[in-house]
Protein backbone atom coordinates (compact mmCIF):
# COMPACT_ATOMS: atom_id res chain seq x y z
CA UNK A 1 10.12 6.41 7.95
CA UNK A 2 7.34 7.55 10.24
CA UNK A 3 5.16 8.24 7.39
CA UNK A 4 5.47 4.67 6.04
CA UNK A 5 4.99 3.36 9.30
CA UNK A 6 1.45 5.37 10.05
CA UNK A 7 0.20 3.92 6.66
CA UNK A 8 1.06 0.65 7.50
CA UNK A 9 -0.52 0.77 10.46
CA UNK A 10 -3.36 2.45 8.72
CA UNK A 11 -3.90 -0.02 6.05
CA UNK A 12 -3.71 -2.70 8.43
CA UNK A 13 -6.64 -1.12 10.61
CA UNK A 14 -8.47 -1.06 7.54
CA UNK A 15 -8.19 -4.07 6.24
CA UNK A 16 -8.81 -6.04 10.02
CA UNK A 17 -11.57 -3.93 10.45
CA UNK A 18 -13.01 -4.77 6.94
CA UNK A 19 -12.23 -8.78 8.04
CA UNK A 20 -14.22 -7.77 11.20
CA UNK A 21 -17.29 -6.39 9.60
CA UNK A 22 -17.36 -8.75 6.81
CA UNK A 23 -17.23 -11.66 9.90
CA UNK A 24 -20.60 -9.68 11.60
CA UNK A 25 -22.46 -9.48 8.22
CA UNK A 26 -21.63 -13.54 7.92
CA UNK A 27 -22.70 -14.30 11.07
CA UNK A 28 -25.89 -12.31 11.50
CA UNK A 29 -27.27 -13.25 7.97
CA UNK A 30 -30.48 -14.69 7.47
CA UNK A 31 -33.41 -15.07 5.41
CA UNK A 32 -35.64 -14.10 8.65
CA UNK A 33 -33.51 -11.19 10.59
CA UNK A 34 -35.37 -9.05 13.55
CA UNK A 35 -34.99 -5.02 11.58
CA UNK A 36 -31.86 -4.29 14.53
CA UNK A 37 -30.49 -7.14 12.80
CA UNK A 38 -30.92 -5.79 9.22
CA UNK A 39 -29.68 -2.36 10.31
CA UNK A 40 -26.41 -4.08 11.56
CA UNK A 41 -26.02 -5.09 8.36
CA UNK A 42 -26.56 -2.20 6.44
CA UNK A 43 -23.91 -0.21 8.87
CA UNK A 44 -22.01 -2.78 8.98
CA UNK A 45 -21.57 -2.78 4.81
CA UNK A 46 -21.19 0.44 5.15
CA UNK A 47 -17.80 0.03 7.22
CA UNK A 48 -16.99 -2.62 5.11
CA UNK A 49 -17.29 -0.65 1.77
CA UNK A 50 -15.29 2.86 3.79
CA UNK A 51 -12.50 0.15 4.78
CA UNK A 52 -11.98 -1.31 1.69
CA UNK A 53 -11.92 2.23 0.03
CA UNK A 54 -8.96 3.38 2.68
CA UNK A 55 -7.63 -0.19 2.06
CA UNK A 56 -7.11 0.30 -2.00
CA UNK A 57 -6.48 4.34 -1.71
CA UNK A 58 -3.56 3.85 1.75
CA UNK A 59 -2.27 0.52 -0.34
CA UNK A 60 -1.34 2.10 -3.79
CA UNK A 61 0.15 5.21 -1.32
CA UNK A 62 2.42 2.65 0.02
CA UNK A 63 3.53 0.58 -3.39
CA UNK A 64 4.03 3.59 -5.13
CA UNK A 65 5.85 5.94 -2.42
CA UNK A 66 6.99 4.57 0.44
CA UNK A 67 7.73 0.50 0.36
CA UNK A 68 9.89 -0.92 -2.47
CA UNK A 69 8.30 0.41 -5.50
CA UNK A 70 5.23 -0.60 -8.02
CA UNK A 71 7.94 -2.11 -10.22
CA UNK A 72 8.42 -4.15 -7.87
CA UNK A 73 5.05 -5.56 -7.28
CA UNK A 74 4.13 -5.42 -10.84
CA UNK A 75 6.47 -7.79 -10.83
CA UNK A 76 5.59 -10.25 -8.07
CA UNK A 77 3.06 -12.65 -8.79
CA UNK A 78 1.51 -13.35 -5.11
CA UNK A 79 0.68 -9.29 -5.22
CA UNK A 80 -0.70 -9.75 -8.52
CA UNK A 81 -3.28 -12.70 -7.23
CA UNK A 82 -4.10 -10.60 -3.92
CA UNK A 83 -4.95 -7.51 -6.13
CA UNK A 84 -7.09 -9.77 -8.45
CA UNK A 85 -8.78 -11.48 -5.67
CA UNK A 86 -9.35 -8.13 -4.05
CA UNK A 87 -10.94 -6.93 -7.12
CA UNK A 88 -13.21 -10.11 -7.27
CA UNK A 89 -14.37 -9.60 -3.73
CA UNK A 90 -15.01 -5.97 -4.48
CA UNK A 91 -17.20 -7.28 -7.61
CA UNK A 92 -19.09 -9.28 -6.10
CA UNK A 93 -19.85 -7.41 -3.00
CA UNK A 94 -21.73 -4.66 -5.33
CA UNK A 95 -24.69 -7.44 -4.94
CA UNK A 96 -25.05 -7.69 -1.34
CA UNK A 97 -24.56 -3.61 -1.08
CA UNK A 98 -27.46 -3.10 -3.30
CA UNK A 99 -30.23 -5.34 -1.87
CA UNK A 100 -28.73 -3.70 1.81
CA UNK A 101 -29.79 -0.86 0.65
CA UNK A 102 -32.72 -1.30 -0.74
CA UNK A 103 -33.96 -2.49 2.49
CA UNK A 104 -34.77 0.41 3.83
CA UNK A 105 -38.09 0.75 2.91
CA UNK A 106 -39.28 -2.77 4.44
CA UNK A 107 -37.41 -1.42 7.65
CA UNK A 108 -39.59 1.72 8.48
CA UNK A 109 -41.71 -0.68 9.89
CA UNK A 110 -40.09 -2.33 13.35
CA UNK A 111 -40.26 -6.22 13.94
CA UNK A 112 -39.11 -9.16 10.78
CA UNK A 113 -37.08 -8.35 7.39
CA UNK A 114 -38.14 -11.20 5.77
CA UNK A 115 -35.28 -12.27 2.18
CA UNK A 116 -36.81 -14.30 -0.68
CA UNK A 117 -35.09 -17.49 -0.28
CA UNK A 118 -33.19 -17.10 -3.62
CA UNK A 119 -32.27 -13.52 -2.61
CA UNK A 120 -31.14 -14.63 0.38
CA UNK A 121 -29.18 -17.74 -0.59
CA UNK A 122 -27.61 -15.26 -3.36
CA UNK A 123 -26.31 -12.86 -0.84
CA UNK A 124 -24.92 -15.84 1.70
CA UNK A 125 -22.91 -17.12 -1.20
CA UNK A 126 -21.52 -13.50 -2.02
CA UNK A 127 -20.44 -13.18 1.44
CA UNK A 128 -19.12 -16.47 1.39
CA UNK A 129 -17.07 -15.79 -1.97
CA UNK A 130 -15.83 -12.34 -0.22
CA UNK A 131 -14.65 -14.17 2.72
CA UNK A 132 -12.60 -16.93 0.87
CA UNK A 133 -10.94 -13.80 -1.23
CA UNK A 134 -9.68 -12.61 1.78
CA UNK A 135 -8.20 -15.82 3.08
CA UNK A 136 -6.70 -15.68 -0.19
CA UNK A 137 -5.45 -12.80 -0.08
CA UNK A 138 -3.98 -13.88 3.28
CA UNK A 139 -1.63 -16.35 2.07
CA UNK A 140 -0.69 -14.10 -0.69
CA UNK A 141 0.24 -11.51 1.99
CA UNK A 142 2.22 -14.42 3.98
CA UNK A 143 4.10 -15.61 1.04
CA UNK A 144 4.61 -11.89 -0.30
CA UNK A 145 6.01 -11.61 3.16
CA UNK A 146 8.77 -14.59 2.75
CA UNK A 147 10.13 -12.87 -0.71
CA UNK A 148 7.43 -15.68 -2.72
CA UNK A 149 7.01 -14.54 -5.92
């Protein structure tokens, strides 16, 4: 009983924590960012992709072992549209997580990282897309929550 209750607790730090960073990437996000700026990014991506690994690896612990069983949730369909909208957010975050990285060349040099305008307008809508997944997956938790299937 413990040991289901660290893990929830666990995959719930994860996954607010991945909201969290996800929120700072969002909000500090332009075409024209100071390199402090871009570097927040990068880390905070960085958290982002770590959460979302402990997210996936702590939530199949807890469907297969220790809450009522991945018949179960095979089963329901509001788990079935949070895992695919998971997936989709984790698809289309590969984008943003590539050009982050590749940044690190333009920020050896302190002062502006300046984005293409397409790049940049590419990456906003990725984070966008992420974001609405996890509101998604929000009311998929709520109604998983209230026995919805």
């Amino acid at each position: 009983m413990l040991a289901a209750a660290l893990l929830a607790f666990l995959h719930h730090l994860a996954a607010f924590l991945m909201v969290a960073v996800l929120v700072l990437e969002w909000v500090t996000f332009r075409s024209e960012m100071t390199t402090l700026e871009a570097r927040r990014i990068q880390i905070a991506d960085m958290v982002y992709g770590i959460c979302a690994s402990v997210v996936l690896v702590v939530g199949a612990l807890r469907v297969m072992y220790f809450e009522k069983g991945w018949q179960y949730y095979l089963g329901n369909h509001a788990f079935l549209t949070k895992m695919l909208l998971f997936l989709i957010a984790g698809l289309v975050s590969i984008y943003p997580t590539v050009r982050f990285i590749k940044w690190g060349k333009v920020m050896e040099n302190p002062g502006m990282v300046k984005i293409a305008e397409r790049e940049a307008g590419r990456i906003a809508r990725c984070i966008n897309i992420e974001l609405t997944c996890i509101i998604g997956m929000l009311l998929m938790a709520a109604l998983m929550a209230r026995g919805v299937s």
